[in-house]
N, C-alpha and C. Protein backbone atom coordinates (compact mmCIF):
# COMPACT_ATOMS: atom_id res chain seq x y z
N UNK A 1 4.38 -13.70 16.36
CA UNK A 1 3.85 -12.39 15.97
C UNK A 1 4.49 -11.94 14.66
N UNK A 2 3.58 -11.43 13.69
CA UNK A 2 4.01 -10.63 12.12
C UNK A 2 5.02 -9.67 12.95
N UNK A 3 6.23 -9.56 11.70
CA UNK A 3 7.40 -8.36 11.60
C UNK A 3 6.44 -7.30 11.20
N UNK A 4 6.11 -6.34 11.81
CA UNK A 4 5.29 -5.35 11.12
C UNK A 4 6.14 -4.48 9.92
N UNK A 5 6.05 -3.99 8.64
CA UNK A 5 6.48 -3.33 7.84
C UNK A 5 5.98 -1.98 7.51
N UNK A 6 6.71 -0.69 7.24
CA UNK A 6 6.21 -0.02 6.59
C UNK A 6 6.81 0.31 5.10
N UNK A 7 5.77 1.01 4.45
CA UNK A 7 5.97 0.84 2.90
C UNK A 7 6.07 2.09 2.38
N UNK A 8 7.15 2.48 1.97
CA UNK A 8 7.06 3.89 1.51
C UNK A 8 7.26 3.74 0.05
N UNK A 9 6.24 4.28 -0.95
CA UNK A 9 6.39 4.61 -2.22
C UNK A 9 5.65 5.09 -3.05
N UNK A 10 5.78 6.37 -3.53
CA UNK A 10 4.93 7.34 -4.41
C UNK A 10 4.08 6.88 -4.92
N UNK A 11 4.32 5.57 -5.61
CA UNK A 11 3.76 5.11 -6.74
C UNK A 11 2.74 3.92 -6.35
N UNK A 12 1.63 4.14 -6.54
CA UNK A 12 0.09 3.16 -6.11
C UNK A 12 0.28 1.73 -6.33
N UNK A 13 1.05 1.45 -7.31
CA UNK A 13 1.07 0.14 -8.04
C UNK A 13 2.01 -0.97 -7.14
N UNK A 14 3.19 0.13 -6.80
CA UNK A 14 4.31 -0.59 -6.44
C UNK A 14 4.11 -0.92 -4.79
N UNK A 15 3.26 -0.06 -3.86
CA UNK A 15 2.44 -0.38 -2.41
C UNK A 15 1.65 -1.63 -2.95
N UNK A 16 1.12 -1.42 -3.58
CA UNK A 16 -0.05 -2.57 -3.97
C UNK A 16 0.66 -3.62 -4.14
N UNK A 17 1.59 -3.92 -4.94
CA UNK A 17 2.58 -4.91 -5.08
C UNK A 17 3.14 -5.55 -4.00
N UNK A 18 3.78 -4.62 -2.99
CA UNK A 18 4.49 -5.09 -1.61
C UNK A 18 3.43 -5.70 -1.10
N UNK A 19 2.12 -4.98 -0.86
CA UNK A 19 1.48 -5.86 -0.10
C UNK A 19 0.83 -6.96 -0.49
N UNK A 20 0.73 -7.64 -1.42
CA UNK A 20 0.61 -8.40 -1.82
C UNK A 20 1.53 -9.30 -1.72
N UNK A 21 2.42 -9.11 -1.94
CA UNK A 21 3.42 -10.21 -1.48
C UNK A 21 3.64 -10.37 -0.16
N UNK A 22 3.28 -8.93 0.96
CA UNK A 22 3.48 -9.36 2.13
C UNK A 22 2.36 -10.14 2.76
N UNK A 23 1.11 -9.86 2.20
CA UNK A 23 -0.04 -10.76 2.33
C UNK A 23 0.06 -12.27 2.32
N UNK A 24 1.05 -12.80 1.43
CA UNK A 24 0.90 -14.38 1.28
C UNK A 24 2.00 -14.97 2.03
N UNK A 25 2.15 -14.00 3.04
CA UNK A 25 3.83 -14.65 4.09
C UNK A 25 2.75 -14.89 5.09
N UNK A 26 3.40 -15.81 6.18
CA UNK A 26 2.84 -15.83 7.28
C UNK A 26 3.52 -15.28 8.75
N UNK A 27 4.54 -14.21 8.39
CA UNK A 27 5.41 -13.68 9.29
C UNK A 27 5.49 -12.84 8.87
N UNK A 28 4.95 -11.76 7.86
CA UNK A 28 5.04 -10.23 7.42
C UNK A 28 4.00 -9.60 7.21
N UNK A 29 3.76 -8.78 8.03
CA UNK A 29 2.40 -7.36 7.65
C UNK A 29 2.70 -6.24 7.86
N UNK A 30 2.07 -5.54 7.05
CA UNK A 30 2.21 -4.00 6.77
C UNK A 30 1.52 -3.11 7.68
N UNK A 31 2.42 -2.39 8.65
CA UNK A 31 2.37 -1.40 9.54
C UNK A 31 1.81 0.04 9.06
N UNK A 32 2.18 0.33 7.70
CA UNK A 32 1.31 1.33 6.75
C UNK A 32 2.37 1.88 5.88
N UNK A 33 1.84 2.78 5.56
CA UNK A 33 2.22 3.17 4.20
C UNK A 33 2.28 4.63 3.76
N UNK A 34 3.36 4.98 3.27
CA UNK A 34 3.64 6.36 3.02
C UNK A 34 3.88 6.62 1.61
N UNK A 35 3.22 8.13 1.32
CA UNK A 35 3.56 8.19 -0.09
C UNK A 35 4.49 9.60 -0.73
N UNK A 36 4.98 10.08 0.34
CA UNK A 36 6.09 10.86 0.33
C UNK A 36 7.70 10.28 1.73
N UNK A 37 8.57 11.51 1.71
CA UNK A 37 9.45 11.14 2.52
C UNK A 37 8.97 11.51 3.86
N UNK A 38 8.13 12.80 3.95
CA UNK A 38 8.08 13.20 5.26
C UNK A 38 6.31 12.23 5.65
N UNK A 39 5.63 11.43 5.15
CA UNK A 39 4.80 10.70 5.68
C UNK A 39 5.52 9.23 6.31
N UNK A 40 6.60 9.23 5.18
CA UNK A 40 7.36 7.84 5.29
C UNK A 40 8.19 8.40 7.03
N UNK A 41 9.09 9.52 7.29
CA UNK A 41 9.47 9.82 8.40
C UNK A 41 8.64 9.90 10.01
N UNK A 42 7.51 10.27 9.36
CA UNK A 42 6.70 10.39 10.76
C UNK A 42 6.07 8.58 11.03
N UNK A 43 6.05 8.20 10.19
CA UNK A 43 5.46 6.44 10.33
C UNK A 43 6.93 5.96 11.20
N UNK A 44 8.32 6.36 10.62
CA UNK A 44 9.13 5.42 11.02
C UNK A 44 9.31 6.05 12.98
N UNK A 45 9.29 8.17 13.08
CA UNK A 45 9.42 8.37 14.34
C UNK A 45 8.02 7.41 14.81
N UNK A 46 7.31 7.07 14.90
CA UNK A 46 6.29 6.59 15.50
C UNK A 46 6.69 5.63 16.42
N UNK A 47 7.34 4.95 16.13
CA UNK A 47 8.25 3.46 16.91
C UNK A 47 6.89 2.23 17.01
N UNK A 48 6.06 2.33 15.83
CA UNK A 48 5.18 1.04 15.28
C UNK A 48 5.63 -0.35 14.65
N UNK A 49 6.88 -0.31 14.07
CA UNK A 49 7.00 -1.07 12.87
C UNK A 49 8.43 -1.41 13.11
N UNK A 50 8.65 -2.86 12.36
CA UNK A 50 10.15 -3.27 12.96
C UNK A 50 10.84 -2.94 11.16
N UNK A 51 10.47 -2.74 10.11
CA UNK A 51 11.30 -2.36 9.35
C UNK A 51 10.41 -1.17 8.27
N UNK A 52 11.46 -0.61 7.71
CA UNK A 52 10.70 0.70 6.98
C UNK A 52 11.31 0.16 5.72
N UNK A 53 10.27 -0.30 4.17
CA UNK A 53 11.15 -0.65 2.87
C UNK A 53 10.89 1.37 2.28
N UNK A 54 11.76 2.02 1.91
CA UNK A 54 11.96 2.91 1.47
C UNK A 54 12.95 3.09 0.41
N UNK A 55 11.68 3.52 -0.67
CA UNK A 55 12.05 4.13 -1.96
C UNK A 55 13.04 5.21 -1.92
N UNK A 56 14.19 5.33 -2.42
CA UNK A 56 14.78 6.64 -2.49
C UNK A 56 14.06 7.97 -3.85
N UNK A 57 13.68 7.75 -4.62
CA UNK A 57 12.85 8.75 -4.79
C UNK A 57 12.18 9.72 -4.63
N UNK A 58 11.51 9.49 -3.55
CA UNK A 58 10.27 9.61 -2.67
C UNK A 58 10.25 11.46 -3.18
N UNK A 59 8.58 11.92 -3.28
CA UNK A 59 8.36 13.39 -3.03
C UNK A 59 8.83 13.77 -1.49
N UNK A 60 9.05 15.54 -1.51
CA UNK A 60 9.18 16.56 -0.29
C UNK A 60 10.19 16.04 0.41
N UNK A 61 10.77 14.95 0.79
CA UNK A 61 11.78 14.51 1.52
C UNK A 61 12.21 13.20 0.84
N UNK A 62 13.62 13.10 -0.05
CA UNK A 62 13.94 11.86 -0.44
C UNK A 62 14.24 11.00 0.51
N UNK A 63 14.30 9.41 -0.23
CA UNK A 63 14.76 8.40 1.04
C UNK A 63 16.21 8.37 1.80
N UNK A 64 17.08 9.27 0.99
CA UNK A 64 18.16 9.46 1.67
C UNK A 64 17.94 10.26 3.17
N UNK A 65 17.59 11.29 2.87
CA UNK A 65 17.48 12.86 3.75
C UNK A 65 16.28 11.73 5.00
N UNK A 66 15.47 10.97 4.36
CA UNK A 66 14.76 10.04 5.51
C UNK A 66 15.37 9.44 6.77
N UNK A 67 16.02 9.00 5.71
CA UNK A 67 17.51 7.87 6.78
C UNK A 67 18.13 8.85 7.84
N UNK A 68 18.92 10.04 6.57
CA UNK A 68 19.86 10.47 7.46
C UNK A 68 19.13 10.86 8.62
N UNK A 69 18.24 11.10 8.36
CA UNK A 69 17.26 12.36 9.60
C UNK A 69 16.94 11.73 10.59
N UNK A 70 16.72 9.88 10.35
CA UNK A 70 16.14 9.21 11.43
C UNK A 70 17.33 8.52 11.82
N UNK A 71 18.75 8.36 10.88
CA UNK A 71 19.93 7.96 12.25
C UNK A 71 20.27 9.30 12.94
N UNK A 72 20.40 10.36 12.60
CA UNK A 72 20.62 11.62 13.14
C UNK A 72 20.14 11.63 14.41
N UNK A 73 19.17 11.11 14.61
CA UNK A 73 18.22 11.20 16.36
C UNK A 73 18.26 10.02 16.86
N UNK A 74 19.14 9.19 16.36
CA UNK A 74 19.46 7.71 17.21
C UNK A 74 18.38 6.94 16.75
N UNK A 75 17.78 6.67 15.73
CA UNK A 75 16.66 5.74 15.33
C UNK A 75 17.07 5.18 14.41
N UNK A 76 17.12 3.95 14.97
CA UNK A 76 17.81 2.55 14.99
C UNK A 76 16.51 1.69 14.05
N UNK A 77 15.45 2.10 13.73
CA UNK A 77 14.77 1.09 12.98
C UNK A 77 14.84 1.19 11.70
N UNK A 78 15.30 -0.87 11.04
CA UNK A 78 16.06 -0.77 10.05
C UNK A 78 15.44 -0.28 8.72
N UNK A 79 16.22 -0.23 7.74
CA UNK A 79 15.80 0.34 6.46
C UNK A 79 16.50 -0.22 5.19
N UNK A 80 15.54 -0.44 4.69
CA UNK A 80 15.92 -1.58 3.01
C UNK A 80 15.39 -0.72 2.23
N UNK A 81 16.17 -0.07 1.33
CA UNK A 81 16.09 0.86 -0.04
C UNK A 81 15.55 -0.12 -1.13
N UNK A 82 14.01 0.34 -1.32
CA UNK A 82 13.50 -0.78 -2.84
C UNK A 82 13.51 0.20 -3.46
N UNK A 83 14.44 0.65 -5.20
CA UNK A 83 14.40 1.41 -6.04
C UNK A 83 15.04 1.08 -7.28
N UNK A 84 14.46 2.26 -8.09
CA UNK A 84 15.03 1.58 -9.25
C UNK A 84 16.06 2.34 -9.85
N UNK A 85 16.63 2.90 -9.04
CA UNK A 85 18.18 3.45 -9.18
C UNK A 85 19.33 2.68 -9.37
N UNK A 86 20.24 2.51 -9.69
CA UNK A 86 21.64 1.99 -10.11
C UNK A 86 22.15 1.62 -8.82
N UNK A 87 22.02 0.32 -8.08
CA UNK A 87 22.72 -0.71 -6.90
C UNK A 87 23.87 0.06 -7.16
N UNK A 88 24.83 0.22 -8.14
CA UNK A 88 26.33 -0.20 -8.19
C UNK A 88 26.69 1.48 -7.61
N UNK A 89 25.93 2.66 -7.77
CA UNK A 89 25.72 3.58 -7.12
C UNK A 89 25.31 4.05 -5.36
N UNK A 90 23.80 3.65 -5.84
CA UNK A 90 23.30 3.68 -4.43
C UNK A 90 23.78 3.30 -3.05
N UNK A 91 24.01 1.76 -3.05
CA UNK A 91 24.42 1.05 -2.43
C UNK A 91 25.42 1.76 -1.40
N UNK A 92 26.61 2.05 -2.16
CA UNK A 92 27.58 2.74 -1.06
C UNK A 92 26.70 4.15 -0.41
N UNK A 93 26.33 4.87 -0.60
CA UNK A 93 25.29 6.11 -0.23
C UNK A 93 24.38 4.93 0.80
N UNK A 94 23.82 4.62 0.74
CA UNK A 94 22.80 3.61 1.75
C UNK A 94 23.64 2.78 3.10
N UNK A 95 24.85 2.54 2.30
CA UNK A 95 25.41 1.95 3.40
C UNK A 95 26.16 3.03 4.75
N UNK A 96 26.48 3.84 3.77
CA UNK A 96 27.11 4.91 5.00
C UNK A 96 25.54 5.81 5.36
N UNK A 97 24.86 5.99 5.16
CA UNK A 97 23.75 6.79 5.80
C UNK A 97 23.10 5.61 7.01
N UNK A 98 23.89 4.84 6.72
CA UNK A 98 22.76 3.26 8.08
C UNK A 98 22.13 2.96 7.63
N UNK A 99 21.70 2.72 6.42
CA UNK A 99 20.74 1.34 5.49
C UNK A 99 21.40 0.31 5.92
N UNK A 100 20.27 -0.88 5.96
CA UNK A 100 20.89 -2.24 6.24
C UNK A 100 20.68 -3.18 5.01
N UNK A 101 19.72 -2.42 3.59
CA UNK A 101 20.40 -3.30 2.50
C UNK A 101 19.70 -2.65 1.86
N UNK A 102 19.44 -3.23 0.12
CA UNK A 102 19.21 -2.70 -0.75
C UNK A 102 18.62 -3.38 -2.34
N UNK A 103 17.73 -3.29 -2.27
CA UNK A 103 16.92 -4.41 -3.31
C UNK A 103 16.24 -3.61 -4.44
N UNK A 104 16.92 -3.71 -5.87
CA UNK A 104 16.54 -3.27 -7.11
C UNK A 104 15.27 -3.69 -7.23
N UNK A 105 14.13 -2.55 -7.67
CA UNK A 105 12.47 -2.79 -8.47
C UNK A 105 12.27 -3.77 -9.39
N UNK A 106 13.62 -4.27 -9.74
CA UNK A 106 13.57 -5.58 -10.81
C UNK A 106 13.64 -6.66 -10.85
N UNK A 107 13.86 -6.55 -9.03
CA UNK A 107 13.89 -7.94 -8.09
C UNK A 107 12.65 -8.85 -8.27
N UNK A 108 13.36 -9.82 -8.31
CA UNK A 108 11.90 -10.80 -7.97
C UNK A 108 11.26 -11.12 -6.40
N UNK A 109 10.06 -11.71 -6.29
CA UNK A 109 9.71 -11.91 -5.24
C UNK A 109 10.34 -12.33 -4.11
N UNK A 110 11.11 -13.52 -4.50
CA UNK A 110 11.56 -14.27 -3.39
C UNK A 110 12.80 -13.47 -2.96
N UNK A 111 13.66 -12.81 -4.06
CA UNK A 111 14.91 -12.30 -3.29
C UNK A 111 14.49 -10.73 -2.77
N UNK A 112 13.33 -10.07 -2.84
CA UNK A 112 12.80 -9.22 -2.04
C UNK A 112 12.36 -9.82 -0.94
N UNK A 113 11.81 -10.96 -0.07
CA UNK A 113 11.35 -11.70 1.23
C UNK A 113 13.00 -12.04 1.66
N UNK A 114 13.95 -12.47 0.95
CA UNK A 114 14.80 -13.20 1.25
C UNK A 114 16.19 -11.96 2.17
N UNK A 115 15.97 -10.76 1.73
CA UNK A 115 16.62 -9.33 1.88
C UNK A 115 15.65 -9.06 3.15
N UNK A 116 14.62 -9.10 3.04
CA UNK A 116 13.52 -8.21 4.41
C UNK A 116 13.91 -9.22 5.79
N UNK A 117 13.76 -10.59 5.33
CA UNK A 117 13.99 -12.16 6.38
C UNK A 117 14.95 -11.35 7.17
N UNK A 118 16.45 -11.53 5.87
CA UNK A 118 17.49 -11.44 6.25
C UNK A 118 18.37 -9.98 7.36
N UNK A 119 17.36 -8.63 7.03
CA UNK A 119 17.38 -7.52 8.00
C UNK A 119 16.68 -7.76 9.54
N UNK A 120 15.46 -8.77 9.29
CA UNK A 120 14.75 -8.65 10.24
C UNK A 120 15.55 -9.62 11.25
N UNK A 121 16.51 -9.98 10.70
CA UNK A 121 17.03 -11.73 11.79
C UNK A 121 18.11 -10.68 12.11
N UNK A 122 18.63 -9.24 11.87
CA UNK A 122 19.13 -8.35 12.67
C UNK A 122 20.78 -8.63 11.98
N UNK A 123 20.58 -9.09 9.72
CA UNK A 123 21.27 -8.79 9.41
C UNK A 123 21.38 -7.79 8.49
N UNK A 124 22.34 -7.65 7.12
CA UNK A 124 21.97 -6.76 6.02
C UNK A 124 22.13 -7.55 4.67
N UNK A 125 21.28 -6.80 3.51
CA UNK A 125 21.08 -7.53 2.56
C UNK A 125 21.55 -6.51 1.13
N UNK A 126 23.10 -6.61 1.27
CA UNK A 126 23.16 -5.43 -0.39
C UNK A 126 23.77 -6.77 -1.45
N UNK A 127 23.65 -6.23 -3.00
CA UNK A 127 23.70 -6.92 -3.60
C UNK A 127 24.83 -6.95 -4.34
N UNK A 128 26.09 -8.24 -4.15
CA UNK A 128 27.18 -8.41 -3.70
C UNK A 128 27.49 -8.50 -5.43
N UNK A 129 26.87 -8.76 -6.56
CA UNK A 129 27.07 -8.49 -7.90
C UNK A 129 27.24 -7.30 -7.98
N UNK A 130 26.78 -6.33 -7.85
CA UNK A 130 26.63 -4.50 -8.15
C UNK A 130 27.74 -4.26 -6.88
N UNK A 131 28.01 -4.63 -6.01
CA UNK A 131 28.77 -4.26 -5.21
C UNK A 131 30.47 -4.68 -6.09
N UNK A 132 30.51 -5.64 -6.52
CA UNK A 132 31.83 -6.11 -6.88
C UNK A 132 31.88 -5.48 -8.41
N UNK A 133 30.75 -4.72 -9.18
CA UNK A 133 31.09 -4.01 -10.09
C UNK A 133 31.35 -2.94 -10.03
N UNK A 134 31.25 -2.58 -9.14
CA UNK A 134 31.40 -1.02 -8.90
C UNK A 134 32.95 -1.22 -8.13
N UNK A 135 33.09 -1.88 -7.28
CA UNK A 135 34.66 -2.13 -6.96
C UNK A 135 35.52 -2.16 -8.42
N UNK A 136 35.28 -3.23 -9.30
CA UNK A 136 36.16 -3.57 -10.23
C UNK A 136 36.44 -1.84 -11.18
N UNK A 137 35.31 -1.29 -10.84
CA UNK A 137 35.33 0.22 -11.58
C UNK A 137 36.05 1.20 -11.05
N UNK A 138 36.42 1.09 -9.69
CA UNK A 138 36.08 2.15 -8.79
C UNK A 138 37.81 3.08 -9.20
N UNK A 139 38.57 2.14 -10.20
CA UNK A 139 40.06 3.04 -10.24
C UNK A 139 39.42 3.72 -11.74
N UNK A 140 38.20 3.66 -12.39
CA UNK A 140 38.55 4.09 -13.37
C UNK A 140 36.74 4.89 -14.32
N UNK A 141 36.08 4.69 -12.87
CA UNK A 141 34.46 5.42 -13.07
C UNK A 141 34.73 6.50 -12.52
N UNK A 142 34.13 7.25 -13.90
CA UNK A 142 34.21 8.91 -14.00
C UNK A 142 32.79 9.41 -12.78
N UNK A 143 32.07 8.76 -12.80
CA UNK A 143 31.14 8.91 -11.62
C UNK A 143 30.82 8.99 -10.77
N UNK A 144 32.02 8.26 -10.07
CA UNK A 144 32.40 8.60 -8.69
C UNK A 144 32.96 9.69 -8.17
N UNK A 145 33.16 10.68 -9.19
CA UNK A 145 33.60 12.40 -9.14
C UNK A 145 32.58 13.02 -8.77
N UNK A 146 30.87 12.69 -9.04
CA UNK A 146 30.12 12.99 -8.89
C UNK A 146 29.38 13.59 -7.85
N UNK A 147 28.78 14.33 -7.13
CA UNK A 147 28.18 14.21 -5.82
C UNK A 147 27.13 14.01 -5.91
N UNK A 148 25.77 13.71 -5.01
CA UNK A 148 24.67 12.25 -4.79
C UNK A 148 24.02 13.56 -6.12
N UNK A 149 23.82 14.99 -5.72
CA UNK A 149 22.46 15.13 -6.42
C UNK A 149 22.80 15.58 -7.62
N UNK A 150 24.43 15.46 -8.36
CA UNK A 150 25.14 15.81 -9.46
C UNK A 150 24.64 14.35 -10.00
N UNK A 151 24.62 13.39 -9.00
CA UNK A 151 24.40 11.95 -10.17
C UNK A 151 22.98 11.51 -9.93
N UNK A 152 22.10 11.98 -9.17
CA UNK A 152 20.76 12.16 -9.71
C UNK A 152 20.18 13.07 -10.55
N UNK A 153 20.46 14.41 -11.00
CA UNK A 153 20.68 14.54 -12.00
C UNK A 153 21.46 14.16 -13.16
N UNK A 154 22.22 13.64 -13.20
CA UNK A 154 22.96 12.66 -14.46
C UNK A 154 21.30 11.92 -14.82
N UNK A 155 21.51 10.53 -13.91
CA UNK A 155 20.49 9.86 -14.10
C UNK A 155 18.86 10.49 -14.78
N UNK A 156 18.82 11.47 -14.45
CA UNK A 156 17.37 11.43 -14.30
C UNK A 156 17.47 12.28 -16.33
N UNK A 157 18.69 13.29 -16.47
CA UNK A 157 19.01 13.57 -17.97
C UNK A 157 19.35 12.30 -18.83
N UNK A 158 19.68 11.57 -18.52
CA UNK A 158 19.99 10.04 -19.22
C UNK A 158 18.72 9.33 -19.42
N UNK A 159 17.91 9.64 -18.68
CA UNK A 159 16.51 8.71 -19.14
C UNK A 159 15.83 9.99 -19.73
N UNK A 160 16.02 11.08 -20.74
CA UNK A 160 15.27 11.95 -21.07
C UNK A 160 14.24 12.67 -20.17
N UNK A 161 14.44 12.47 -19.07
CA UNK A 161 13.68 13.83 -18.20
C UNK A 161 14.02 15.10 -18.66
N UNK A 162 13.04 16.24 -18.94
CA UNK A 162 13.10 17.69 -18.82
C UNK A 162 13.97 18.50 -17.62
N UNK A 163 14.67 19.36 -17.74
CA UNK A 163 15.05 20.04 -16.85
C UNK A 163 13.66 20.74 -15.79
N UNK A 164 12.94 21.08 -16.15
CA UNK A 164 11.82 21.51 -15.65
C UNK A 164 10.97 20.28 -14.90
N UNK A 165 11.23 18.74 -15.46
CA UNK A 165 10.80 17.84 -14.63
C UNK A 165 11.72 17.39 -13.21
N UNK A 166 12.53 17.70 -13.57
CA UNK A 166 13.89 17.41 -12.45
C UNK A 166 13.70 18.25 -11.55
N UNK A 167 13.68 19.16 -11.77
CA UNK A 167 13.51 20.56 -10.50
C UNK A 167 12.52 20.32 -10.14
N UNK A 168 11.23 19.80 -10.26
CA UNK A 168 9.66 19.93 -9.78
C UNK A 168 10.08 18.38 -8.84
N UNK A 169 10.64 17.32 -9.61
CA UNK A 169 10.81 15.93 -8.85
C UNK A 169 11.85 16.64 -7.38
N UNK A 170 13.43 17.25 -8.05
CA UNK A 170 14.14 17.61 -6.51
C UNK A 170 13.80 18.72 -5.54
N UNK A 171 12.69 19.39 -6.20
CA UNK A 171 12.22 20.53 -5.40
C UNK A 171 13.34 21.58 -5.17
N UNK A 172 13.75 21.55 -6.85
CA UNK A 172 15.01 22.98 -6.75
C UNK A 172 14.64 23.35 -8.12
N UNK A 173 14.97 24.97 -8.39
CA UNK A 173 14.89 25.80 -8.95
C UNK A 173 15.39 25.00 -10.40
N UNK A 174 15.31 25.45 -11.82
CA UNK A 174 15.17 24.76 -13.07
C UNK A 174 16.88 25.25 -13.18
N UNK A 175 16.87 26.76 -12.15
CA UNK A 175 18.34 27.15 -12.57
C UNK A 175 19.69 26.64 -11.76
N UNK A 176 19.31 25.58 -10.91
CA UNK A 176 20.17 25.46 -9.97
C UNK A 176 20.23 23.59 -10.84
N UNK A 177 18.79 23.34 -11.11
CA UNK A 177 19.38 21.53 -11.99
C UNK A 177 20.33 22.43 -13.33
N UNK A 178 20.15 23.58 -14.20
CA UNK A 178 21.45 23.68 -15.54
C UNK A 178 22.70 23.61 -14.74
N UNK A 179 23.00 24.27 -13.58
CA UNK A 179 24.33 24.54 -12.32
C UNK A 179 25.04 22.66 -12.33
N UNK A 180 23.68 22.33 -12.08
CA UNK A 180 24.05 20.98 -11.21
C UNK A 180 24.39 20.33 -12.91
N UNK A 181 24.05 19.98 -14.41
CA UNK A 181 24.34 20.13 -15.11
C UNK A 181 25.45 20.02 -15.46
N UNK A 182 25.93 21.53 -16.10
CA UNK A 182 27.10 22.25 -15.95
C UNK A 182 28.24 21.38 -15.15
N UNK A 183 27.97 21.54 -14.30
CA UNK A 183 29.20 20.93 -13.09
C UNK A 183 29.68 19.12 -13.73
N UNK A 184 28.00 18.53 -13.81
CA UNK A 184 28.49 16.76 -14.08
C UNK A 184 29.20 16.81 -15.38
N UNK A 185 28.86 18.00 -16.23
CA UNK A 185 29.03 17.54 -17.82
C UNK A 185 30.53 17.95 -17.76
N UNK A 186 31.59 19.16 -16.90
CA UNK A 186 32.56 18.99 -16.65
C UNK A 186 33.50 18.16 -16.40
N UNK A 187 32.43 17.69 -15.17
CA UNK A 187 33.75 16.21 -14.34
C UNK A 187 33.38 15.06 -14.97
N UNK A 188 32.32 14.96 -16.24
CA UNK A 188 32.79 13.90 -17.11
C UNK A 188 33.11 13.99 -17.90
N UNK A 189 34.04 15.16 -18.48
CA UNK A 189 34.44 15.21 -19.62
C UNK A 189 33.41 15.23 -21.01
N UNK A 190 32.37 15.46 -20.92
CA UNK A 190 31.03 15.41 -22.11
C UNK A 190 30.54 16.53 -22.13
N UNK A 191 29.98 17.19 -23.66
CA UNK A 191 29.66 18.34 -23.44
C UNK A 191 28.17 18.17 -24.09
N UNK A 192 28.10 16.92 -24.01
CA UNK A 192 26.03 16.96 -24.23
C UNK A 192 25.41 16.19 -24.03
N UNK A 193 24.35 16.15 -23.96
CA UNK A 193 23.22 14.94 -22.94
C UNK A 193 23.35 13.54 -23.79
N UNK A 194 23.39 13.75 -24.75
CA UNK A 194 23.83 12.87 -25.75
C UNK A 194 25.05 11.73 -25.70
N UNK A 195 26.51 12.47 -25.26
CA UNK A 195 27.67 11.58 -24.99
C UNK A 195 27.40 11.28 -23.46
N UNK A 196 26.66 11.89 -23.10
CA UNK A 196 26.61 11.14 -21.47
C UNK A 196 25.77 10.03 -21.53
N UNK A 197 24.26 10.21 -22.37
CA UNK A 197 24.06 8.69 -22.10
C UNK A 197 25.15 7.61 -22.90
N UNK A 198 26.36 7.63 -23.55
CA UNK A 198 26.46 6.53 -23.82
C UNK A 198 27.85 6.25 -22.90
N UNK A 199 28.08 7.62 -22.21
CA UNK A 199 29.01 7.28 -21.19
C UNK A 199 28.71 7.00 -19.83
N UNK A 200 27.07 6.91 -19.71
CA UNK A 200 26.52 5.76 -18.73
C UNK A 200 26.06 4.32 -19.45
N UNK A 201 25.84 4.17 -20.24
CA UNK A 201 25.66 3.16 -20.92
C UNK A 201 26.96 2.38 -20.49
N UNK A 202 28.00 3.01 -20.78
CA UNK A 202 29.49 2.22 -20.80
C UNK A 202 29.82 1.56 -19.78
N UNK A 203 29.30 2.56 -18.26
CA UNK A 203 29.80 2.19 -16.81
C UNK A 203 28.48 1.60 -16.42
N UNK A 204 27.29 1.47 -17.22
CA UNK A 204 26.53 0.46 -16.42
C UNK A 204 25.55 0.92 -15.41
N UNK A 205 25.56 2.79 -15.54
CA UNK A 205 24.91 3.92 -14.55
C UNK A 205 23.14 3.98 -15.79
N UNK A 206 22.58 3.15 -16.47
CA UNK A 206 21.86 3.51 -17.00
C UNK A 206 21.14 2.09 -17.65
């Protein structure tokens, strides 16, 4: 019998993509598909599907607040973060919320099947390069001062997002992302959007 999957991700292209690749396995099909957090949550309470791939992005409920919400009530079905956020970040956040691994959008095919195999045989799959860089950092990255939605905002000002796009993506006020701001540009020592991207550039957050 197919591992049934569900697919959570905003974006049309990138569902279309999964399934396509889950199409040409002969042990993986797609249980369905969500295109926010709280469609992606009610697919996973359902108890249909033996793994949920979830975007942390996600609209109305991110993939974090997903997780936490579904280990919070004892729901045990696993979860592989596909995003295109910074591994050397994420990763630890995924691992303590009960993710069982974690596969960058830049992945190729086979080591996306080879991560899903590897959860479904009831192990985990994080990626032990980004894991050992972020160790080798960890006495001396200013980022790790950070808290999750101080360094999603970092991130999301480092790729030239609007303040006004950030608040509409985290579903908070335009005056609470300058707060959140304010606070990162402190605990990294930078006083403009400018020296921060090249002080993610440096640590590899960009």
């Amino acid at each position: 019998m197919k591992a049934r999957i569900i697919l959570a991700d905003d974006h049309q292209v990138v569902r279309q993509g999964l399934r396509e690749i889950l199409a040409r396995t002969a042990d993986l099909a797609v249980a369905g598909e969500a295109v926010d957090g709280a469609e992606a949550e009610a697919l996973a309470r359902a108890g249909q599907a033996d793994l949920l791939i979830l975007d942390i992005a996600l609209p109305i409920r991110r993939g974090i607040q997903v997780l936490e919400s579904l280990r919070a009530d004892g729901i045990k079905l696993p979860v592989l973060f596909f995003s295109m956020y910074s591994a050397s970040q994420y990763v630890e956040y995924a691992k303590r919320a009960g993710a069982q691994g974690f596969v960058g959008k830049e992945a190729d095919e086979a080591e996306l099947l080879r991560a899903i195999r590897r959860i479904l045989a009831g192990g985990t799959s994080f990626p032990a390069q980004h894991r050992a860089a972020a160790d080798a950092l960890a006495g001396n990255d200013p980022f790790k001062s950070l808290s999750r939605r101080e360094f999603e905002v970092m991130q999301a000002l480092a790729s030239g997002t609007s303040i006004l796009e950030i608040a509409a993506r985290l579903g908070v006020s335009t005056q609470s992302v300058t707060t959140y701001r304010r606070r990162l540009l402190e605990k990294l020592g930078v006083k403009s959007n400018a020296e921060l991207v090249t002080l993610a550039i440096l640590h590899g957050q960009i």
